[in-house]
Protein backbone atom coordinates (compact mmCIF):
# COMPACT_ATOMS: atom_id res chain seq x y z
CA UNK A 1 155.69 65.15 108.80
CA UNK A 2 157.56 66.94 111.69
CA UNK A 3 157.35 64.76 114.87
CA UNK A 4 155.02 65.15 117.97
CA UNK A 5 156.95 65.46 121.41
CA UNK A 6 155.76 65.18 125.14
CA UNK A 7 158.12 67.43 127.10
CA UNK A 8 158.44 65.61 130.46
CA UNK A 9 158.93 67.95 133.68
CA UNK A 10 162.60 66.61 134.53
CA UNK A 11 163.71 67.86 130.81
CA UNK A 12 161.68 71.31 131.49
CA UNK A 13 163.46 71.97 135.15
CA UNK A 14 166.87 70.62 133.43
CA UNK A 15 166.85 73.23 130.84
CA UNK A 16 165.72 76.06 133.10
CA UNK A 17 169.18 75.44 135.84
CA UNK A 18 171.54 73.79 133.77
CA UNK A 19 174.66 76.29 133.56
CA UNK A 20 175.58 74.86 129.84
CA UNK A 21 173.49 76.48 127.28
CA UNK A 22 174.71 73.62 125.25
CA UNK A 23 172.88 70.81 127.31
CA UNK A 24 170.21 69.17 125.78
CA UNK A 25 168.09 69.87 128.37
CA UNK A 26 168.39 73.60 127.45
CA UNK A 27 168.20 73.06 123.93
CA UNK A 28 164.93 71.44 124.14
CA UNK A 29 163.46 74.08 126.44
CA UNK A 30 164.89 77.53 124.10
CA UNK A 31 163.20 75.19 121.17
CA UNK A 32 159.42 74.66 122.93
CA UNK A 33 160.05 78.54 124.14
CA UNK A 34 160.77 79.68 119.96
CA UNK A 35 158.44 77.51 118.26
CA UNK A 36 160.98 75.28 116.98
CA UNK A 37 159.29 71.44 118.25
CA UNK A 38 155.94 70.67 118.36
CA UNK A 39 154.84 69.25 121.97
CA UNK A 40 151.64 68.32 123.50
CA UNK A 41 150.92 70.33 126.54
CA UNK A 42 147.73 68.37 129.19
CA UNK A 43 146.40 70.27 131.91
CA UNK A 44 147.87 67.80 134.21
CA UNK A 45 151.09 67.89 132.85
CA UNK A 46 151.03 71.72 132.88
CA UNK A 47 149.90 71.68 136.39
CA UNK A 48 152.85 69.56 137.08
CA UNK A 49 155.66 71.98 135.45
CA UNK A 50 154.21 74.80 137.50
CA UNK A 51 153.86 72.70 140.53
CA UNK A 52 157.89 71.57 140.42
CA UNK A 53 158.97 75.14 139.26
CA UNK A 54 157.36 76.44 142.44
CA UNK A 55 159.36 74.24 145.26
CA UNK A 56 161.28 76.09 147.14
CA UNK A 57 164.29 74.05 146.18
CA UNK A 58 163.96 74.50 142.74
CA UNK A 59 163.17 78.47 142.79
CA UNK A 60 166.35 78.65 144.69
CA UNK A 61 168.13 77.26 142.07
CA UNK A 62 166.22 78.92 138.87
CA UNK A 63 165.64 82.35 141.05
CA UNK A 64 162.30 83.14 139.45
CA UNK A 65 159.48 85.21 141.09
CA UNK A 66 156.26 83.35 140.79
CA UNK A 67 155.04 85.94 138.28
CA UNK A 68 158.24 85.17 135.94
CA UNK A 69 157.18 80.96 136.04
CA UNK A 70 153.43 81.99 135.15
CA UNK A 71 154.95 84.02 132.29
CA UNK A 72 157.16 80.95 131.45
CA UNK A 73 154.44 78.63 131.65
CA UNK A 74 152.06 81.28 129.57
CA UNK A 75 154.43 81.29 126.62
CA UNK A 76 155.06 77.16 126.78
CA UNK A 77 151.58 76.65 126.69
CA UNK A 78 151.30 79.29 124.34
CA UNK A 79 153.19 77.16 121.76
CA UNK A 80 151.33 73.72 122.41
CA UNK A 81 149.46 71.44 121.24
CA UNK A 82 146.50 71.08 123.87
CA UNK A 83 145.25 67.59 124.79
CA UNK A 84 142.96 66.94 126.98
CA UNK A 85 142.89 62.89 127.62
CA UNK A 86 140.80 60.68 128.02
CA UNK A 87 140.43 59.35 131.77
CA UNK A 88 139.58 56.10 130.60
CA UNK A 89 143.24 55.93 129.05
CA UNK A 90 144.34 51.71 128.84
CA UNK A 91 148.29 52.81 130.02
CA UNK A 92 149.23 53.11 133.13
CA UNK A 93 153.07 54.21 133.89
CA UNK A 94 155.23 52.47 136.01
CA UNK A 95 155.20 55.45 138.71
CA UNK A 96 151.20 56.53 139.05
CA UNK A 97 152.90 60.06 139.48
CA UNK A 98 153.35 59.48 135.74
CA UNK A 99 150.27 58.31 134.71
CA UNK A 100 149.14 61.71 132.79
CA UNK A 101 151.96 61.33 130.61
CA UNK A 102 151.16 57.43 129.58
CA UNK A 103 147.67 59.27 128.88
CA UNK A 104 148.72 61.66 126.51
CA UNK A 105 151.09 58.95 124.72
CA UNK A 106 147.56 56.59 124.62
CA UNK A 107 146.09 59.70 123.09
CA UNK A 108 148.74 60.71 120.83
CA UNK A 109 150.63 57.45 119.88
CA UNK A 110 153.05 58.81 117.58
CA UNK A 111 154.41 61.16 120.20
CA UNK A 112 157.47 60.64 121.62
CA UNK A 113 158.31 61.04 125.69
CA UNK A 114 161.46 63.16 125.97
CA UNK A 115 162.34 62.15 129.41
CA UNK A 116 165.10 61.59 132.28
CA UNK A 117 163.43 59.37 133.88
CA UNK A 118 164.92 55.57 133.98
CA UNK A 119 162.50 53.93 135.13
CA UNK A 120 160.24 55.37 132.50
CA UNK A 121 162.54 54.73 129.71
CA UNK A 122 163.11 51.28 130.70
CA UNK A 123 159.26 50.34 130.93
CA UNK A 124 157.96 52.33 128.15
CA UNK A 125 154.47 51.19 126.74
CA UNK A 126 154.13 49.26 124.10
CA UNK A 127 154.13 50.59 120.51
CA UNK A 128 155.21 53.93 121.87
CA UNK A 129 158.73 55.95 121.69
CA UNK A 130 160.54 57.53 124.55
CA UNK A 131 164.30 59.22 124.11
CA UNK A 132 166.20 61.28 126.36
CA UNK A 133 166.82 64.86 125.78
CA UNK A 134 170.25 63.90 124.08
CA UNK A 135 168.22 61.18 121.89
CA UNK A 136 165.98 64.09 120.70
CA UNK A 137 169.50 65.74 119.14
CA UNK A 138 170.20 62.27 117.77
CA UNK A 139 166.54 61.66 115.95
CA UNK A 140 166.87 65.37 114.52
C-alpha cells in the first residue's frame, strides 16, 4: 500500500521559490501538483498554505497574482485526500501554530509529516513518522 503524506507549508513555499528544480522541496510539490503522492489536505492546513503564499514577502519572491495561488491551491486540493479532524484530537505540537497538523497525524496515524521544521522533527508524537523533504526521496 502506497504511503499517506501530510505536506507541511515550509515544504509547499520551498518548492514554489527554490531556483533548483532538483530540490526536494520542488520535487515534492511537481509530485502533489501531478498526482504522483497521496497527501491529506485539512481545511486548516489549506487555509495555512494560502495564508503564507499571500505575504507580501513571499509573493515577492514566488511573483504570483492572487488569482494564480487560488489556482495553485485549487489543483493541490484538487488531488487530496480531505480530512476534516476531530477538535477533540489527544496531540498537541510543540508550536500551537502547528497543532492542525498533530490533528491530522491523530487522525491519520500512518501518515507521515514531510516537514522543515526542527523543532517538529525533533518532538514528533509518539507512534507517528515525520521526514524531511530529502527523507521522502530516501523512503521512496
Amino acid at each position: 500500500m502506497p504511503s499517506l503524506y501530510i505536506i507541511d507549508t515550509n515544504v509547499l513555499v520551498a518548492g514554489l521559490i527554490s531556483s533548483n528544480p532538483a530540490s526536494p522541496p520542488v520535487r515534492i510539490l511537481d509530485a502533489m501538483l501531478n498526482g504522483e503522492i497521496i497527501y491529506v489536505l485539512s481545511p486548516d492546513l489549506l487555509a495555512e498554505y494560502r495564508a503564507v503564499l499571500l505575504r507580501p514577502r513571499i509573493s515577492k519572491i514566488h511573483r504570483l497574482a492572487v488569482d494564480e495561488v487560488e489556482v495553485l491551491l485549487t489543483e493541490i486540493a484538487g488531488n487530496a485526500v480531505w480530512r476534516e479532524p476531530d477538535l477533540e484530537s489527544k496531540l498537541w505540537a510543540p508550536d500551537p501554530g502547528d497543532d492542525h497538523l498533530w490533528h491530522l497525524l491523530d487522525l491519520e496515524p500512518p501518515a507521515i509529516l514531510i516537514t522543515g521544521d526542527r523543532l517538529l522533527l525533533t518532538n514528533p508524537p509518539v507512534g507517528r513518522s515525520l521526514i524531511t523533504p530529502a527523507g521522502y526521496f530516501l523512503k521512496s
